[in-house]
C-alpha atoms as a PDB file:
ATOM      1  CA  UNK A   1       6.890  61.606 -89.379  1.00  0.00           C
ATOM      2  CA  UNK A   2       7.623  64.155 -86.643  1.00  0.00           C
ATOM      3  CA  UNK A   3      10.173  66.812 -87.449  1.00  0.00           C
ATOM      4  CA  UNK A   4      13.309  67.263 -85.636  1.00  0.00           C
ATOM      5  CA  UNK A   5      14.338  70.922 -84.823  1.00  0.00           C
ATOM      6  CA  UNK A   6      16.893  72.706 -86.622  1.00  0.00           C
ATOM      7  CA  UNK A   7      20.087  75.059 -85.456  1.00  0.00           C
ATOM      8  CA  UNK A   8      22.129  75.492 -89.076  1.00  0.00           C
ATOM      9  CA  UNK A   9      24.748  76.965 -86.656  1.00  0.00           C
ATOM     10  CA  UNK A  10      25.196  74.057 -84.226  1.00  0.00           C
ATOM     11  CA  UNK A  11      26.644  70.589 -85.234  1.00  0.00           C
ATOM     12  CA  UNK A  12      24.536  68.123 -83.747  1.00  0.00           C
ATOM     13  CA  UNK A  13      21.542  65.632 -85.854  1.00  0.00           C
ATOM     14  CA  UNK A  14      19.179  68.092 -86.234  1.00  0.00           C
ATOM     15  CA  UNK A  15      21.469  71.092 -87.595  1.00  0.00           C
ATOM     16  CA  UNK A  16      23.162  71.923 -90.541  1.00  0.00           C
ATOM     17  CA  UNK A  17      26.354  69.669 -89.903  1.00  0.00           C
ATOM     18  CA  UNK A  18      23.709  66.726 -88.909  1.00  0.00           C
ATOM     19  CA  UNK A  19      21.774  67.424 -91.820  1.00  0.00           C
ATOM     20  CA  UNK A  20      25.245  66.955 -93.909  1.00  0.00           C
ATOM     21  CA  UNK A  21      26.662  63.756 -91.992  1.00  0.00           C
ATOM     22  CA  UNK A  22      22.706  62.469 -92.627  1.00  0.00           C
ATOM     23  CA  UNK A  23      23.435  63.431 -96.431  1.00  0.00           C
ATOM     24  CA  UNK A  24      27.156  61.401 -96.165  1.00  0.00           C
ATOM     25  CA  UNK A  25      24.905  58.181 -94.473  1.00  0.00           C
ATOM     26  CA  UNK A  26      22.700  58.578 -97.551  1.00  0.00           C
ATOM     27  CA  UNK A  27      20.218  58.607 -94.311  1.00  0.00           C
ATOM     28  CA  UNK A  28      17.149  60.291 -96.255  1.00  0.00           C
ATOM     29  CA  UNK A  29      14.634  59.978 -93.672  1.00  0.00           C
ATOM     30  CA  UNK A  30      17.136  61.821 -91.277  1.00  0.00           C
ATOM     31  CA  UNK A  31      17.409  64.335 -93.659  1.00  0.00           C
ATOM     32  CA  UNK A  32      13.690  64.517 -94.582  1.00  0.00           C
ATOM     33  CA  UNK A  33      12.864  64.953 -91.082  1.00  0.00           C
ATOM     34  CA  UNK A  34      14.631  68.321 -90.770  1.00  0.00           C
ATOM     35  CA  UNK A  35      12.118  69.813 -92.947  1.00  0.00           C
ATOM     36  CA  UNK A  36       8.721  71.522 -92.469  1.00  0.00           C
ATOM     37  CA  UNK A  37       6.102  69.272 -94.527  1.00  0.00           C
ATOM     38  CA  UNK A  38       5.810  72.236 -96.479  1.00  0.00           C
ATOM     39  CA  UNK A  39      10.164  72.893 -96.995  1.00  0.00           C
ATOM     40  CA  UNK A  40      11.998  71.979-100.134  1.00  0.00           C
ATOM     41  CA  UNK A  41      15.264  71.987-101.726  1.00  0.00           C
ATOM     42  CA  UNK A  42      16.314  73.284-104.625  1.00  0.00           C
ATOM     43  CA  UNK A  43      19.227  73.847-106.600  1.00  0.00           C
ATOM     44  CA  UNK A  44      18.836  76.489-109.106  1.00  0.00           C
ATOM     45  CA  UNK A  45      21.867  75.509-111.570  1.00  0.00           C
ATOM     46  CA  UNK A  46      19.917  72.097-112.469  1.00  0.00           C
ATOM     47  CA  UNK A  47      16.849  73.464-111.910  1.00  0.00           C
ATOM     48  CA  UNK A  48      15.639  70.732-109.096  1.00  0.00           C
ATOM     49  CA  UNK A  49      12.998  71.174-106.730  1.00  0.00           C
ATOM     50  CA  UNK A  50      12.245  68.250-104.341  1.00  0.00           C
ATOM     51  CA  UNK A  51       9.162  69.144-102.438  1.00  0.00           C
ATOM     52  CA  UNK A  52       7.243  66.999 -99.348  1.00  0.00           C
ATOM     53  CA  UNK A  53       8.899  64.870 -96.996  1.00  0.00           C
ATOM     54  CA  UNK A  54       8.435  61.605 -98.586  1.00  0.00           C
ATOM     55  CA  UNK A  55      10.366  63.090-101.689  1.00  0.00           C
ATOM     56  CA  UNK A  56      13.147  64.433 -99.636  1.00  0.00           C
ATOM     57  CA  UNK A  57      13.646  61.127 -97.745  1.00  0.00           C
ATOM     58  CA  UNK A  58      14.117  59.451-101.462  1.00  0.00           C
ATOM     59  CA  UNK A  59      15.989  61.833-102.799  1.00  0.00           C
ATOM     60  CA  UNK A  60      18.630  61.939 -99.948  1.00  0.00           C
ATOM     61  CA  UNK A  61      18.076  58.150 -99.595  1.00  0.00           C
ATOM     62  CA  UNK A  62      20.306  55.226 -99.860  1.00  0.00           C
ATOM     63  CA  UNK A  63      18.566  54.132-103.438  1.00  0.00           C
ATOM     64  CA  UNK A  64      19.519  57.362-104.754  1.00  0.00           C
ATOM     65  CA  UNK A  65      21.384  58.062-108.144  1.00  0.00           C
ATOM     66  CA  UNK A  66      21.804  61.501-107.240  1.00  0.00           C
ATOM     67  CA  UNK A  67      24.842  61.372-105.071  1.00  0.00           C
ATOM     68  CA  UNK A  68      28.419  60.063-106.160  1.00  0.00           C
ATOM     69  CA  UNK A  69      29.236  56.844-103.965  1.00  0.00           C
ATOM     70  CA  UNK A  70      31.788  58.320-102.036  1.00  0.00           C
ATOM     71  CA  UNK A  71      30.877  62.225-102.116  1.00  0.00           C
ATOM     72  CA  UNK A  72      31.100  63.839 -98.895  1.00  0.00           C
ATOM     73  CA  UNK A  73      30.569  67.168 -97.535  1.00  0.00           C
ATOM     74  CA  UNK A  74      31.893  68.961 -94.952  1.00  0.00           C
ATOM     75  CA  UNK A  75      30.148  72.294 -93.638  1.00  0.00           C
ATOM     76  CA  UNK A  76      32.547  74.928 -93.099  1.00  0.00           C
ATOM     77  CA  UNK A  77      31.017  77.980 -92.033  1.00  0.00           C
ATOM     78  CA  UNK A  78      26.961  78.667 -90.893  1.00  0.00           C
ATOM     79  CA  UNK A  79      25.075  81.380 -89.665  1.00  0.00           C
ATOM     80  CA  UNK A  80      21.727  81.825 -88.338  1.00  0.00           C
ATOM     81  CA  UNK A  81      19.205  84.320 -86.928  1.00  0.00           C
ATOM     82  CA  UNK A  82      16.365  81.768 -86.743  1.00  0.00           C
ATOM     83  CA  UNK A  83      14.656  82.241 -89.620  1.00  0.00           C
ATOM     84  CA  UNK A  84      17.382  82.348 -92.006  1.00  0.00           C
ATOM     85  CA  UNK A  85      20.257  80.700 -92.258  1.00  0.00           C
ATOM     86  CA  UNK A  86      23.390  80.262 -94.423  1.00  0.00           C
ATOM     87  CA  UNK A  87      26.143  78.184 -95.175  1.00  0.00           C
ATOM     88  CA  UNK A  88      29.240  77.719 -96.956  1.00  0.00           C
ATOM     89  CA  UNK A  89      30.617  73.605 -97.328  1.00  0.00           C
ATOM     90  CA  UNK A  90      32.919  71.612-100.025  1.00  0.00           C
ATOM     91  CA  UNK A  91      31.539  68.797-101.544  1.00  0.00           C
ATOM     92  CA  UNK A  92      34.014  65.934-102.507  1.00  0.00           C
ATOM     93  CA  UNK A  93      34.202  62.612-104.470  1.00  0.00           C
ATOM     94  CA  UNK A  94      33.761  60.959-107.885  1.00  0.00           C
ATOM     95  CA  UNK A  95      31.631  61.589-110.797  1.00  0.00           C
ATOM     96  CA  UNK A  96      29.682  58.638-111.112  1.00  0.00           C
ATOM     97  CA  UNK A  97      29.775  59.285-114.899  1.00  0.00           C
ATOM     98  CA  UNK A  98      33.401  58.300-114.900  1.00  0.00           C
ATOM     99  CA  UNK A  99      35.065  57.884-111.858  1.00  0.00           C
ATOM    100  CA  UNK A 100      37.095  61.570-112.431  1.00  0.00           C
ATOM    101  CA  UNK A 101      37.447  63.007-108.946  1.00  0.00           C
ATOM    102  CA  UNK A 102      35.733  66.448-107.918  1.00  0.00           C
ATOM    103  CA  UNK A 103      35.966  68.523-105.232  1.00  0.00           C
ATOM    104  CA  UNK A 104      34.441  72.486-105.018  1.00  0.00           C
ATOM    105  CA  UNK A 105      32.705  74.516-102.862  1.00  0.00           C
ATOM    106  CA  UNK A 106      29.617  75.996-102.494  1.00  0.00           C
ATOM    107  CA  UNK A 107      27.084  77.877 -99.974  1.00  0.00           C
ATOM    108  CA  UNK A 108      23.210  77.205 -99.354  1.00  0.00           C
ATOM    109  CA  UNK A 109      20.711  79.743 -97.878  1.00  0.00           C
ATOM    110  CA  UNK A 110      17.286  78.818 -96.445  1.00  0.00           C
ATOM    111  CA  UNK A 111      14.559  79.652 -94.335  1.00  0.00           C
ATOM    112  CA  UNK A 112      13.135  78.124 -91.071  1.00  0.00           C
ATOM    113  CA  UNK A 113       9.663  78.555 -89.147  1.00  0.00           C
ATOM    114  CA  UNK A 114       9.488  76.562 -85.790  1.00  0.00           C
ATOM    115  CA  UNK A 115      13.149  75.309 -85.987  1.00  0.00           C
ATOM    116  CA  UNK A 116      12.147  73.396 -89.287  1.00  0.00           C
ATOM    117  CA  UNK A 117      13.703  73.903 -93.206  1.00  0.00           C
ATOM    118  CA  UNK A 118      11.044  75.463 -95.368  1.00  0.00           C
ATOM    119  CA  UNK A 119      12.938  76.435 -97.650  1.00  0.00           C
ATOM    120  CA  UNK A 120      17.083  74.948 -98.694  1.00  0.00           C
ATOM    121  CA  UNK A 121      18.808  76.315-101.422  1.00  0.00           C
ATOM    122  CA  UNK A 122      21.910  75.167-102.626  1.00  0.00           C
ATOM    123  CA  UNK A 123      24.602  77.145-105.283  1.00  0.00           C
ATOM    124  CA  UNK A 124      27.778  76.485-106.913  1.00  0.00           C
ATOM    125  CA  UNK A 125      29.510  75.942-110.392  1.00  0.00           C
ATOM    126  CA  UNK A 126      27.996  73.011-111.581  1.00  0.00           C
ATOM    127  CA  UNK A 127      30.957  72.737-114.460  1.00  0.00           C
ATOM    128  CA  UNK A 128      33.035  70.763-111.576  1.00  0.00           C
ATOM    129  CA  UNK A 129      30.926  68.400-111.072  1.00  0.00           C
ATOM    130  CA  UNK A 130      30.631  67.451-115.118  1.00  0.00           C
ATOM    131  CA  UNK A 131      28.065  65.057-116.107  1.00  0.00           C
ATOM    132  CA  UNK A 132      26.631  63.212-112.754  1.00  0.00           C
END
C-alpha cells in the first residue's frame, strides 16, 4: 500500500483533519495509509500501541469495537514544522458501554519522516470516556 503524504496543519485527505474525517468514515485503510510502515499510534492512558499498516487499517476500520458508533472528532488547532507535529481536537459521542453521551478534549503529538506518521500519540482524561 503506498503512503499518502502528510501536512497535520492543512485540512485536506492526507493531513491531520483528513486523517480525522478518515477516523469519522471508520475508513481504516485511509487512515493506515498516512503512516510510515514503520509509524504507530499509541495512547498512553490505555496503554495501546497499534503498530504496521495492516494493524492500523483494522484498528481504524469499519469492523472495529474501538470507536463509539457515532463518535466524531473535530481537529481544532495543529501545528507543524515537518517533523513534528501537534494537535489539539474534541472527541464526541456515546459510550458504547451504555449509550451515556461524552464529549472532551484532547491533543496528540507525533513525528513525521518523508511527509509520513511514524510516530501518533494521543492524550486526554480517559475518566470521560468511562468504560468503552
Amino acid at each position: 500500500m503506498q503512503g499518502s503524504h502528510v501536512h497535520p496543519c492543512s485540512h485536506g485527505n492526507g493531513s491531520a483533519g483528513g486523517v480525522f474525517s478518515a477516523q469519522d468514515r471508520r475508513d481504516g485503510k485511509r487512515v493506515a495509509a498516512a503512516f510510515a510502515e514503520d509509524g504507530f499510534y499509541e495512547i498512553p492512558s490505555f496503554e495501546l500501541r497499534v503498530s504496521s499498516r495492516s494493524e492500523l487499517a483494522k484498528f481504524f476500520g469499519v469492523g472495529s469495537s474501538k470507536f463509539s458508533s457515532d463518535e466524531r472528532n473535530e481537529l481544532e488547532s495543529a501545528v507543524s514544522d515537518g517533523r513534528m507535529f501537534a494537535l489539539q481536537w474534541r472527541s464526541s459521542g456515546s459510550r458504547s458501554s451504555n449509550g451515556e453521551k461524552f464529549d472532551y478534549r484532547g491533543a496528540s503529538v507525533g513525528h513525521l519522516r518523508d511527509g509520513l506518521i511514524t510516530s501518533w500519540t494521543d492524550y486526554f482524561d480517559p475518566a470521560a470516556l468511562g468504560s468503552m
